[in-house]
C-alpha atoms as a PDB file:
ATOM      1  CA  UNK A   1       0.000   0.000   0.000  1.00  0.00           C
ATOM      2  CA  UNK A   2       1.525   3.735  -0.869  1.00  0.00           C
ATOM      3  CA  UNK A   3       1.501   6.338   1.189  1.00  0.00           C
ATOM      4  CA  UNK A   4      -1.368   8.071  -0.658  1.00  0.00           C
ATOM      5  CA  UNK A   5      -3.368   4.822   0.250  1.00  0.00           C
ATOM      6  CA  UNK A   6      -2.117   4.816   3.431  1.00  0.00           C
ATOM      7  CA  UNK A   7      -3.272   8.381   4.525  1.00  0.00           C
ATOM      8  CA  UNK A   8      -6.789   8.027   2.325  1.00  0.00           C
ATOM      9  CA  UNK A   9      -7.271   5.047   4.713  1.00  0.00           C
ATOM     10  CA  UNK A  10      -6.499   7.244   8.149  1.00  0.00           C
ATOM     11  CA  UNK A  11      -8.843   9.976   6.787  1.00  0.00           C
ATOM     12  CA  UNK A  12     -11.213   9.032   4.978  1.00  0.00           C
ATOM     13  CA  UNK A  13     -11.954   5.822   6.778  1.00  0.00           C
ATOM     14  CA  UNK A  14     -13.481   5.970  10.168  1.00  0.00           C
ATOM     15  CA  UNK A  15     -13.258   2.324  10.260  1.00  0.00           C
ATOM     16  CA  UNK A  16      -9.709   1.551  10.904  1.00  0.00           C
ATOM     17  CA  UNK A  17      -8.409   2.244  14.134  1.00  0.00           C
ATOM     18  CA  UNK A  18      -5.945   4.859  13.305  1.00  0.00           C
ATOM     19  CA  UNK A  19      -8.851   6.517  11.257  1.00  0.00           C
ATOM     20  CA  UNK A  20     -10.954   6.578  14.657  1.00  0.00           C
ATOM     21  CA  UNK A  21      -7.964   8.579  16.397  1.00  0.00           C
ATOM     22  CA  UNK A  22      -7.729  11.003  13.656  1.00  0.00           C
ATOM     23  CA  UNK A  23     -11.619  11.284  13.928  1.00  0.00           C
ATOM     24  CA  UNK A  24     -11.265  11.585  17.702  1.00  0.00           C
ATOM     25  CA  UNK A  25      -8.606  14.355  17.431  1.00  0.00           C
ATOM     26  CA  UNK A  26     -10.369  16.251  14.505  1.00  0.00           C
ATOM     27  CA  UNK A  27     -13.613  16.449  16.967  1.00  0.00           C
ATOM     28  CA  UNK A  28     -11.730  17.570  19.406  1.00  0.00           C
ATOM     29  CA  UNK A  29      -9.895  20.471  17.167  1.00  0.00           C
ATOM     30  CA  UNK A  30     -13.719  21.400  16.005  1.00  0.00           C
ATOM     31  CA  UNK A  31     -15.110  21.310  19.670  1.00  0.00           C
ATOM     32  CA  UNK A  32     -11.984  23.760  20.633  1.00  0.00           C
ATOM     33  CA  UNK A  33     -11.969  26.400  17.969  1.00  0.00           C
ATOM     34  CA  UNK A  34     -15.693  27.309  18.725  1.00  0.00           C
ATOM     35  CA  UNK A  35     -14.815  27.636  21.905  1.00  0.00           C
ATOM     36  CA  UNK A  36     -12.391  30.033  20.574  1.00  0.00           C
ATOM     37  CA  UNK A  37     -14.669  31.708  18.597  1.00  0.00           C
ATOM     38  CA  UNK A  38     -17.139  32.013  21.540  1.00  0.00           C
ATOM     39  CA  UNK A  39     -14.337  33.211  24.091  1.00  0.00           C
ATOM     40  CA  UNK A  40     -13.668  36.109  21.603  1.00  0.00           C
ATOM     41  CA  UNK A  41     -17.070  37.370  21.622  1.00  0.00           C
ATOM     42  CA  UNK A  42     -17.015  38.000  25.059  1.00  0.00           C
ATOM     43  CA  UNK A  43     -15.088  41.839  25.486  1.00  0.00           C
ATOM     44  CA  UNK A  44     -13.688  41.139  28.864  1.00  0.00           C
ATOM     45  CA  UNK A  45     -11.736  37.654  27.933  1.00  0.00           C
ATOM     46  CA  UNK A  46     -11.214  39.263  24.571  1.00  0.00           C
ATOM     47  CA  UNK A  47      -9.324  42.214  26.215  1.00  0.00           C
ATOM     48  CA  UNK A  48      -7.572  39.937  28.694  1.00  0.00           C
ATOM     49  CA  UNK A  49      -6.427  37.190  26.684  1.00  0.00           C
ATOM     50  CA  UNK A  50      -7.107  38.313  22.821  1.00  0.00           C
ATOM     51  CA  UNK A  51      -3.413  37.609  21.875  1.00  0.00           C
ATOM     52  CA  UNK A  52      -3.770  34.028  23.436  1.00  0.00           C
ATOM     53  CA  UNK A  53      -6.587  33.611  21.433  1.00  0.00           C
ATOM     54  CA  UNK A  54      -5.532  35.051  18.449  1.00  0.00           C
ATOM     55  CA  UNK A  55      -2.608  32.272  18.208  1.00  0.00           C
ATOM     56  CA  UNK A  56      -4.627  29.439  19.696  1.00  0.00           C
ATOM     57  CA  UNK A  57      -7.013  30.650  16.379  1.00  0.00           C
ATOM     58  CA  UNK A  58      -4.416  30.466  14.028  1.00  0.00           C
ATOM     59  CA  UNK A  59      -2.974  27.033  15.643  1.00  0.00           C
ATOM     60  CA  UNK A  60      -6.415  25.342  14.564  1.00  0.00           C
ATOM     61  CA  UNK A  61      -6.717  27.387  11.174  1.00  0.00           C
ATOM     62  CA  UNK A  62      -3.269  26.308  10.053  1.00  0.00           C
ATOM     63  CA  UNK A  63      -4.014  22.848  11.183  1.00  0.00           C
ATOM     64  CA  UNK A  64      -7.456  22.796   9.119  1.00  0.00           C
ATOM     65  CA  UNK A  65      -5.503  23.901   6.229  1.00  0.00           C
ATOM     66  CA  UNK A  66      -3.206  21.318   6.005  1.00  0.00           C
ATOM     67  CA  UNK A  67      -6.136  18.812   6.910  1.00  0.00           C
ATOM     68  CA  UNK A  68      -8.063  20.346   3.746  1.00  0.00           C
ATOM     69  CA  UNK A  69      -4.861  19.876   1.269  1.00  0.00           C
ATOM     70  CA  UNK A  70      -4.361  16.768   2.622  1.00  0.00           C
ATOM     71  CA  UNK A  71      -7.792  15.497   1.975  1.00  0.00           C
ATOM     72  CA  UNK A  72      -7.448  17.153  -1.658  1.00  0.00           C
ATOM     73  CA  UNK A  73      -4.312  15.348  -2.362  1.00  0.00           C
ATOM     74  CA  UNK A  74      -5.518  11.907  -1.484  1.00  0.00           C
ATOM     75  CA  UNK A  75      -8.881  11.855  -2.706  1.00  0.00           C
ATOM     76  CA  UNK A  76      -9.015   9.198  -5.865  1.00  0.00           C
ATOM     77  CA  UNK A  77     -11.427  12.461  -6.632  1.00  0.00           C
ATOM     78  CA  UNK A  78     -10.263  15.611  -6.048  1.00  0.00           C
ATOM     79  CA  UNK A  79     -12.622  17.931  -8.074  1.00  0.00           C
ATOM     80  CA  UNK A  80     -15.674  15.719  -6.676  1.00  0.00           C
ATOM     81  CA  UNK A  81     -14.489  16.251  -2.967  1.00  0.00           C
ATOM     82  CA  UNK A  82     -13.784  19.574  -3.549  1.00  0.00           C
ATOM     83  CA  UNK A  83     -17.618  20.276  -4.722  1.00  0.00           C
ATOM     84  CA  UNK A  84     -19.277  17.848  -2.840  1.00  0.00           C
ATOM     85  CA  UNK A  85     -21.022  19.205   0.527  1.00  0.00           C
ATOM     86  CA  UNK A  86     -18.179  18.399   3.045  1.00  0.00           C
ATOM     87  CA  UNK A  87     -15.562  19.332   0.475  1.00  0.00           C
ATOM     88  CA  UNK A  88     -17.178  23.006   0.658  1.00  0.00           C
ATOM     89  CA  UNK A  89     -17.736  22.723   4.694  1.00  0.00           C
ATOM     90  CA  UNK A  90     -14.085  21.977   4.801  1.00  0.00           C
ATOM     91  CA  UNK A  91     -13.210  25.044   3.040  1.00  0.00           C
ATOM     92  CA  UNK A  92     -15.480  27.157   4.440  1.00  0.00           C
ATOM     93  CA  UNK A  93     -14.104  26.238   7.952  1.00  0.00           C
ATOM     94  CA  UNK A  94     -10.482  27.997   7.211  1.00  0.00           C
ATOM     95  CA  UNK A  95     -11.442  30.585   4.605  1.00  0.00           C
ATOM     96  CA  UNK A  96     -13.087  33.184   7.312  1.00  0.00           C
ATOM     97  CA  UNK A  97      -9.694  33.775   8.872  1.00  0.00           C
ATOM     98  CA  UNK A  98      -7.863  34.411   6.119  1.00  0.00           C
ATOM     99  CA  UNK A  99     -10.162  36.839   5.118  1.00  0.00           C
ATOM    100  CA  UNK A 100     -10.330  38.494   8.242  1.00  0.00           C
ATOM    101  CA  UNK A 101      -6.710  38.706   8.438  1.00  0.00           C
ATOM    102  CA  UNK A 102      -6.153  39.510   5.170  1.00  0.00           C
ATOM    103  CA  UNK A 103      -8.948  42.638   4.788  1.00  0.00           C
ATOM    104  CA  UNK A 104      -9.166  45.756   6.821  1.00  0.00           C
ATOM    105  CA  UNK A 105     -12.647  46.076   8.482  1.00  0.00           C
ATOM    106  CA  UNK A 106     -13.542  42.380   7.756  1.00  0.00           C
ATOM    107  CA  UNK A 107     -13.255  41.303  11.295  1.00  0.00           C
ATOM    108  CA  UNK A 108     -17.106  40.353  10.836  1.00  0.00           C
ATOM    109  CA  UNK A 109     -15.899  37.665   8.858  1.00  0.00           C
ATOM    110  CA  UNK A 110     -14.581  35.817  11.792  1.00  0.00           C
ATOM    111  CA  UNK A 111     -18.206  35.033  13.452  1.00  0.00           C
ATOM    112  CA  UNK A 112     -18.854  32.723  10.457  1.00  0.00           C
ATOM    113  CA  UNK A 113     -15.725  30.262  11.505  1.00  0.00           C
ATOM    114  CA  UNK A 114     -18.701  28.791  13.847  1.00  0.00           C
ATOM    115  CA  UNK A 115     -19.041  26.733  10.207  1.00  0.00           C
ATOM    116  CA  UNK A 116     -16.371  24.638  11.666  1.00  0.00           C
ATOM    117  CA  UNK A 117     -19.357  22.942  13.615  1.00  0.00           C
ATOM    118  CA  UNK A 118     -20.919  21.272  10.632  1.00  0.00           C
ATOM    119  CA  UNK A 119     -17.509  19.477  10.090  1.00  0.00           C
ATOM    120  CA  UNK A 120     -18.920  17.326  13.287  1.00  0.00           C
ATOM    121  CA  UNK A 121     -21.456  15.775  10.118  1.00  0.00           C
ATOM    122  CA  UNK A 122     -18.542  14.372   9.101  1.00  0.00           C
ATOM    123  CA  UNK A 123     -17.576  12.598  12.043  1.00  0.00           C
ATOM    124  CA  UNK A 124     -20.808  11.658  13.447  1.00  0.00           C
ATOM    125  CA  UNK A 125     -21.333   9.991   9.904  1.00  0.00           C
ATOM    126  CA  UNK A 126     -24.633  12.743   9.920  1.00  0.00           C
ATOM    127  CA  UNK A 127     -24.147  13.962   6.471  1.00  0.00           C
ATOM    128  CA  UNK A 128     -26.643  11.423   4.844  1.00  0.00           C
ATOM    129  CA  UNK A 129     -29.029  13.519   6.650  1.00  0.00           C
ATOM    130  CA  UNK A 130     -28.447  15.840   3.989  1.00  0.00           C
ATOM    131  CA  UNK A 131     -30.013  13.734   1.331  1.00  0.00           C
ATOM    132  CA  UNK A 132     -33.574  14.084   3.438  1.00  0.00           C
ATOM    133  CA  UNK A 133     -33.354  17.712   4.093  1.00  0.00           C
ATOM    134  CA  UNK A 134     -32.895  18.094  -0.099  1.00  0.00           C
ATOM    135  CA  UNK A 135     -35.995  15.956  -0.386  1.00  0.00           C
ATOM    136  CA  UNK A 136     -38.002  17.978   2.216  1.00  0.00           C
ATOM    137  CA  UNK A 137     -36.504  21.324  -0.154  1.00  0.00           C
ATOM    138  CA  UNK A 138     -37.836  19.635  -3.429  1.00  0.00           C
ATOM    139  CA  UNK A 139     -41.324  19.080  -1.516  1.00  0.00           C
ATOM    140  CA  UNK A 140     -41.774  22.559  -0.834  1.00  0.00           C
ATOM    141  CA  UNK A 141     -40.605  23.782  -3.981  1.00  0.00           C
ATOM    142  CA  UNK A 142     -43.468  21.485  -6.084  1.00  0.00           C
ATOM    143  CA  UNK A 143     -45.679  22.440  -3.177  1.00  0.00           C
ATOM    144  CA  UNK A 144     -45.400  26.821  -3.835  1.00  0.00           C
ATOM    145  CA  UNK A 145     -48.604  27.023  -5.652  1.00  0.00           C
ATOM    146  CA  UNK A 146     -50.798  25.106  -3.249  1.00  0.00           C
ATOM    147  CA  UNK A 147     -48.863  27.258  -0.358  1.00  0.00           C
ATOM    148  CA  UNK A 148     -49.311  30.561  -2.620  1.00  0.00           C
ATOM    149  CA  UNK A 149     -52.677  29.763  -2.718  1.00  0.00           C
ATOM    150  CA  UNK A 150     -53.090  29.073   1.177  1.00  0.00           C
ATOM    151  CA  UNK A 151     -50.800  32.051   2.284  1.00  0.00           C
ATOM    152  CA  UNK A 152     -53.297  34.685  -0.191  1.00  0.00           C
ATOM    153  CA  UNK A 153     -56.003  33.282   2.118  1.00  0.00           C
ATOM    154  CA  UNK A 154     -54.242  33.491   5.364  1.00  0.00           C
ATOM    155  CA  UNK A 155     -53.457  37.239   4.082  1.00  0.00           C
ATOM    156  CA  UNK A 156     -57.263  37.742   3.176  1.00  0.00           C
ATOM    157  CA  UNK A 157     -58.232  36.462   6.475  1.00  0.00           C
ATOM    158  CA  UNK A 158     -55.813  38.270   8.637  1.00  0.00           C
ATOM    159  CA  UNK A 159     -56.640  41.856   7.117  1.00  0.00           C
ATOM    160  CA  UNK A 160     -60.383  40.820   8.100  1.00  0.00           C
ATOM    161  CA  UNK A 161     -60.043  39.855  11.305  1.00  0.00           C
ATOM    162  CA  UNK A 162     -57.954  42.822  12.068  1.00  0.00           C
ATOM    163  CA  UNK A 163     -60.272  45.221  10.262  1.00  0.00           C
ATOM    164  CA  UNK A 164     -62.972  43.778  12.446  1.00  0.00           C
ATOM    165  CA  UNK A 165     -60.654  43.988  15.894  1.00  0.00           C
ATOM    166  CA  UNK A 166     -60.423  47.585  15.013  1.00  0.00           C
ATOM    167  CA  UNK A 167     -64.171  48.420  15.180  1.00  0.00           C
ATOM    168  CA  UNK A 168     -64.608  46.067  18.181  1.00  0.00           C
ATOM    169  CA  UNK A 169     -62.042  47.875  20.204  1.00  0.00           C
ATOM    170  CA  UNK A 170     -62.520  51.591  18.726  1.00  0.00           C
ATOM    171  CA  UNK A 171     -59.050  52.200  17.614  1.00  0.00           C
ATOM    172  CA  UNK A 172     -57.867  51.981  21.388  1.00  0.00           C
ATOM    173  CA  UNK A 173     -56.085  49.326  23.718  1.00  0.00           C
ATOM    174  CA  UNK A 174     -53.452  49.054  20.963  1.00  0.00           C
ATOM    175  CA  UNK A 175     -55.462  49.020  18.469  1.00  0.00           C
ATOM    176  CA  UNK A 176     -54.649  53.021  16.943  1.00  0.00           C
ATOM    177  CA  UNK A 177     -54.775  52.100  12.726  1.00  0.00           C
ATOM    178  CA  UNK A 178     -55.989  48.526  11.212  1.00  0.00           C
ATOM    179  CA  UNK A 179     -52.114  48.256   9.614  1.00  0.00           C
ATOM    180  CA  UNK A 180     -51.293  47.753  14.037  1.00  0.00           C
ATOM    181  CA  UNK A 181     -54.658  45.508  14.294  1.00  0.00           C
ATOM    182  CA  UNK A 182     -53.459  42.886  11.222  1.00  0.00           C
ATOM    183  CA  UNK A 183     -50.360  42.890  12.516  1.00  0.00           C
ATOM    184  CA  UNK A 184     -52.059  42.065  16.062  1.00  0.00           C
ATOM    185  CA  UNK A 185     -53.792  39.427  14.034  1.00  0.00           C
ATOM    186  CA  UNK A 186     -50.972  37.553  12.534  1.00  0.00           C
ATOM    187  CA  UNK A 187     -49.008  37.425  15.750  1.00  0.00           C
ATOM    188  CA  UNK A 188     -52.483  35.960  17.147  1.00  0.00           C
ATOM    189  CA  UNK A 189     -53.021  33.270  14.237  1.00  0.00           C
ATOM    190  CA  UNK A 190     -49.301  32.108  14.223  1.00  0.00           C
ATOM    191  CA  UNK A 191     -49.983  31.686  18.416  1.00  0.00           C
ATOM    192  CA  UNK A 192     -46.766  33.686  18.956  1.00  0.00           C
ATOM    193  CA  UNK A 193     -49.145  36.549  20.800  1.00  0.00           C
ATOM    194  CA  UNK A 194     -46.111  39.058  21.862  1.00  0.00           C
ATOM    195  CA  UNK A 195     -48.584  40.463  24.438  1.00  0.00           C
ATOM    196  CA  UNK A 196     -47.803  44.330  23.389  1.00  0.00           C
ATOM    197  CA  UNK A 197     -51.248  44.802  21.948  1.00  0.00           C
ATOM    198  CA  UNK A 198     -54.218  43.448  23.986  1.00  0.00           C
ATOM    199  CA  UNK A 199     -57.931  43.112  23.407  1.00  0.00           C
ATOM    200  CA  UNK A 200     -60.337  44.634  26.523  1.00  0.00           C
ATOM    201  CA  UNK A 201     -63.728  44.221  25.319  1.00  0.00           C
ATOM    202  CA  UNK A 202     -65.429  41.155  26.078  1.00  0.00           C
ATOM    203  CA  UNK A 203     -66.041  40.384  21.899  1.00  0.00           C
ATOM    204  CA  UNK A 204     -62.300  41.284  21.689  1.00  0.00           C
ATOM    205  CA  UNK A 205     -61.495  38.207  23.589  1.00  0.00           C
ATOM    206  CA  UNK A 206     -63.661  35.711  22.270  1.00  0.00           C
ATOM    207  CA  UNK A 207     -62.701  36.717  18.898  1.00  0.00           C
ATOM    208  CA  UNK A 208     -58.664  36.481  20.052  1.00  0.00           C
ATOM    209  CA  UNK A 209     -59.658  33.442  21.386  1.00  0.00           C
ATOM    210  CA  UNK A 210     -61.169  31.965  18.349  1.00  0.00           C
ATOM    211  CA  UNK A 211     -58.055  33.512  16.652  1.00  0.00           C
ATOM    212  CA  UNK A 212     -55.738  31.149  18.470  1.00  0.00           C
ATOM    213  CA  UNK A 213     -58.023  28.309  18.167  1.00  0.00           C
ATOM    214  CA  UNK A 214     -57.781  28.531  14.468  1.00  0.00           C
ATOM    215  CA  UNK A 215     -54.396  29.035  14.600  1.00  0.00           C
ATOM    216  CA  UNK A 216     -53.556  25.229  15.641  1.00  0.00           C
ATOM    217  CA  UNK A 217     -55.606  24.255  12.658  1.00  0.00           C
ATOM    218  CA  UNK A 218     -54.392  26.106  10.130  1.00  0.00           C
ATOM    219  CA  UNK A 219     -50.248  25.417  10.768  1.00  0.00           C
ATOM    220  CA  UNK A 220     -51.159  21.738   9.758  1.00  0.00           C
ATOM    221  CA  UNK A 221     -52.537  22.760   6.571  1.00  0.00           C
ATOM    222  CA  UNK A 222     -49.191  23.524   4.610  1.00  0.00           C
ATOM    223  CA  UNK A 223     -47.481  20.935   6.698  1.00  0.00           C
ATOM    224  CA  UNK A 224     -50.059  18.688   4.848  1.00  0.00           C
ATOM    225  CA  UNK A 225     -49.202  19.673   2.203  1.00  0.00           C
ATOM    226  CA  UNK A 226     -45.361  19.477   1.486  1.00  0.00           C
ATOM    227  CA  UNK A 227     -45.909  15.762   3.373  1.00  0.00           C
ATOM    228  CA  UNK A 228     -47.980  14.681   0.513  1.00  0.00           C
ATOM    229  CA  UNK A 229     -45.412  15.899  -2.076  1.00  0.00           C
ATOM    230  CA  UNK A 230     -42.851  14.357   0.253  1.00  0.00           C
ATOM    231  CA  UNK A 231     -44.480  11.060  -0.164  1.00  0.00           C
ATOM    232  CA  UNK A 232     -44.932  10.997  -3.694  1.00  0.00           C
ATOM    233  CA  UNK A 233     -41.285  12.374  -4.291  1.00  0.00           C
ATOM    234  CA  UNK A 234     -39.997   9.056  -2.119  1.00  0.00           C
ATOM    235  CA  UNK A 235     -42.146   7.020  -4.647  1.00  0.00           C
ATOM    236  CA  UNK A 236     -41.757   8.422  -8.057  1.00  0.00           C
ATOM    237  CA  UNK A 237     -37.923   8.036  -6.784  1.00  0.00           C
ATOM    238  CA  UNK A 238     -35.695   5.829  -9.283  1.00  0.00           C
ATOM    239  CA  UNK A 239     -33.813   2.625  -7.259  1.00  0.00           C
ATOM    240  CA  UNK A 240     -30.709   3.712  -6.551  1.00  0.00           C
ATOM    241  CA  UNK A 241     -28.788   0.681  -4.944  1.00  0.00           C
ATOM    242  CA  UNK A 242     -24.979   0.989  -4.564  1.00  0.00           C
ATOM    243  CA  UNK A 243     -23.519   2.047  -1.340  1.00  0.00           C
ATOM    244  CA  UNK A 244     -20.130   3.369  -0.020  1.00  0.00           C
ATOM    245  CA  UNK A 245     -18.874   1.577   2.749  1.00  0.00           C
ATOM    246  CA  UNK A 246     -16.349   4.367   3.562  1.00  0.00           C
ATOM    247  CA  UNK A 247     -18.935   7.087   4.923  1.00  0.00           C
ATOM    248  CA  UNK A 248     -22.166   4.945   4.463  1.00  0.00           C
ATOM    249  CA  UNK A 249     -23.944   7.118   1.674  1.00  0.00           C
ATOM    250  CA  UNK A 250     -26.376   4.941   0.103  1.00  0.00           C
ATOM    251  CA  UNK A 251     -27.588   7.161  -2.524  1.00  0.00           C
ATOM    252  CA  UNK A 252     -25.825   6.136  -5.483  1.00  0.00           C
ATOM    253  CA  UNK A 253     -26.672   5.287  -8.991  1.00  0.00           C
ATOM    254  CA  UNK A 254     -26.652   1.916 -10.159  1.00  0.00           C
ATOM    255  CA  UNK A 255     -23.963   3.023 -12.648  1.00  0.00           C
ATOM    256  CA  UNK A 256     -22.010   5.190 -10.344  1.00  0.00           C
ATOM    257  CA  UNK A 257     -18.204   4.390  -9.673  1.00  0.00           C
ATOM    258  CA  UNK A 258     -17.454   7.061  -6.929  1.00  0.00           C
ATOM    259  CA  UNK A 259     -18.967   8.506  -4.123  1.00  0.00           C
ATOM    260  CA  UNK A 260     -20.127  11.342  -4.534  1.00  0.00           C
ATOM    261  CA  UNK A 261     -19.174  12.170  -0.988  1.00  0.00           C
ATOM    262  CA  UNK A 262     -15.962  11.127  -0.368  1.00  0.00           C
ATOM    263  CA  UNK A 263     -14.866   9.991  -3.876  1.00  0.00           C
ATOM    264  CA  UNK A 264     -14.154   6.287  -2.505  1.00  0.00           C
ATOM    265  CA  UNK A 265     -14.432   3.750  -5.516  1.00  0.00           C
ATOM    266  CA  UNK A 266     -18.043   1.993  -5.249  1.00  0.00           C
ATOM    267  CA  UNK A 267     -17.942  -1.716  -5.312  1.00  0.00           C
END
């Protein structure tokens, strides 16, 4: 076995026991340079220990780095890793110092190195997750004309109901314009009820309380609807049967020779 073998099988495969310890270690890297990030957020410990910080940053950026070229070099793939999901979470986990470093004024930058958390998808084996969340996305994207329709309603309904809260109450507790009374109504339908605006009158109430009441039913209404999609999506869905044994995707086509993950050869 080569050395290229050798270190695709330490990172890339979670399986072997020297690819456990580099898992083990990388968590622990992740798990500290949040803590980082978090620590310099806070002015006093900035102020106190910023240059601490500062290195410890650059310790775990530098170490990332290499990690990322590493991962480049070895990968039977390297375009495909570089593109796929984790390829990008990699990158994006060292980029936001650089640029902070790099650019006046772009100390902003440094909040997103909290990225670095989604590299734990990786090492929890999580990322086939990812494949569900883009079937939910599909769902709701065939489901925007049956939501359009529903939210025009729930718009309709909400500029009624505050029109009428507006008479009831006489353009007082809260109630001054019936722009202030539909937005009274959509905090009441959506059950958030921020408490800043208040009925008094006894119809007030029971109309609030009807409000809320309705509420409940309507939020399962669109979720209805993007679970039906959801359902038919999973069956119209062709058989896709070959699975990597390296980071357990299993969607694959049956023609596919690499993972599309990792860019492990499928057997």
């Amino acid at each position: 076995m080569t050395l290229k073998e050798k270190t695709w099988e330490v990172i890339f495969n979670a399986d072997t026991f020297w690819g456990r310890i580099f898992d083990e270690v990388l968590l622990v890297f992740i798990l500290l340079s949040i803590l980082v990030v978090m620590l310099e957020s806070m002015e006093a410990v900035r102020q106190e220990y910023g240059l601490l910080l500062f290195r410890i940053e650059w310790f775990f950026t530098i170490a990332f780095t290499i990690e990322y070229i590493v991962r480049v070099i070895v990968s039977p793939k390297p375009r495909e890793y570089m593109l796929s999901f984790l390829g990008v979470i990699d990158f994006l986990a060292i980029i936001p110092t650089y640029i902070a470093f790099g650019l006046p004024g772009a100390q902003t930058f440094i909040v997103l190195r909290s990225i670095r958390l989604l590299r734990i998808y990786r090492i929890l084996k999580l990322y086939h997750f990812v494949r569900a969340g883009n079937l939910l996305l599909m769902a709701i994207f065939k489901s925007l004309r049956k939501i359009s329709i529903f939210m025009i309603f729930i718009l309709i309904l909400v500029t009624l109901l505050g029109s009428i809260m507006y008479v009831i109450e006489r353009g007082q507790n809260g109630f001054v314009s019936i722009p202030v009374s539909i937005y009274w109504a959509v905090i009441t339908l959506t059950t958030v009820g921020y408490g800043d605006i208040v009925p008094i009158t006894a119809l007030g109430k029971f109309i609030a309380t009807f409000i809320m009441l309705l509420g409940y039913s309507i939020i399962a209404i669109p979720t209805g609807i993007v679970s039906v999609e959801m359902s038919r999506s999973v069956i119209r869905k062709d058989d896709e049967t070959k699975y990597c044994k390296y980071c357990d995707e299993p969607s694959h086509a049956v023609d596919a020779n690499f993972c599309r993950i990792c860019g492990s050869r499928l057997d």
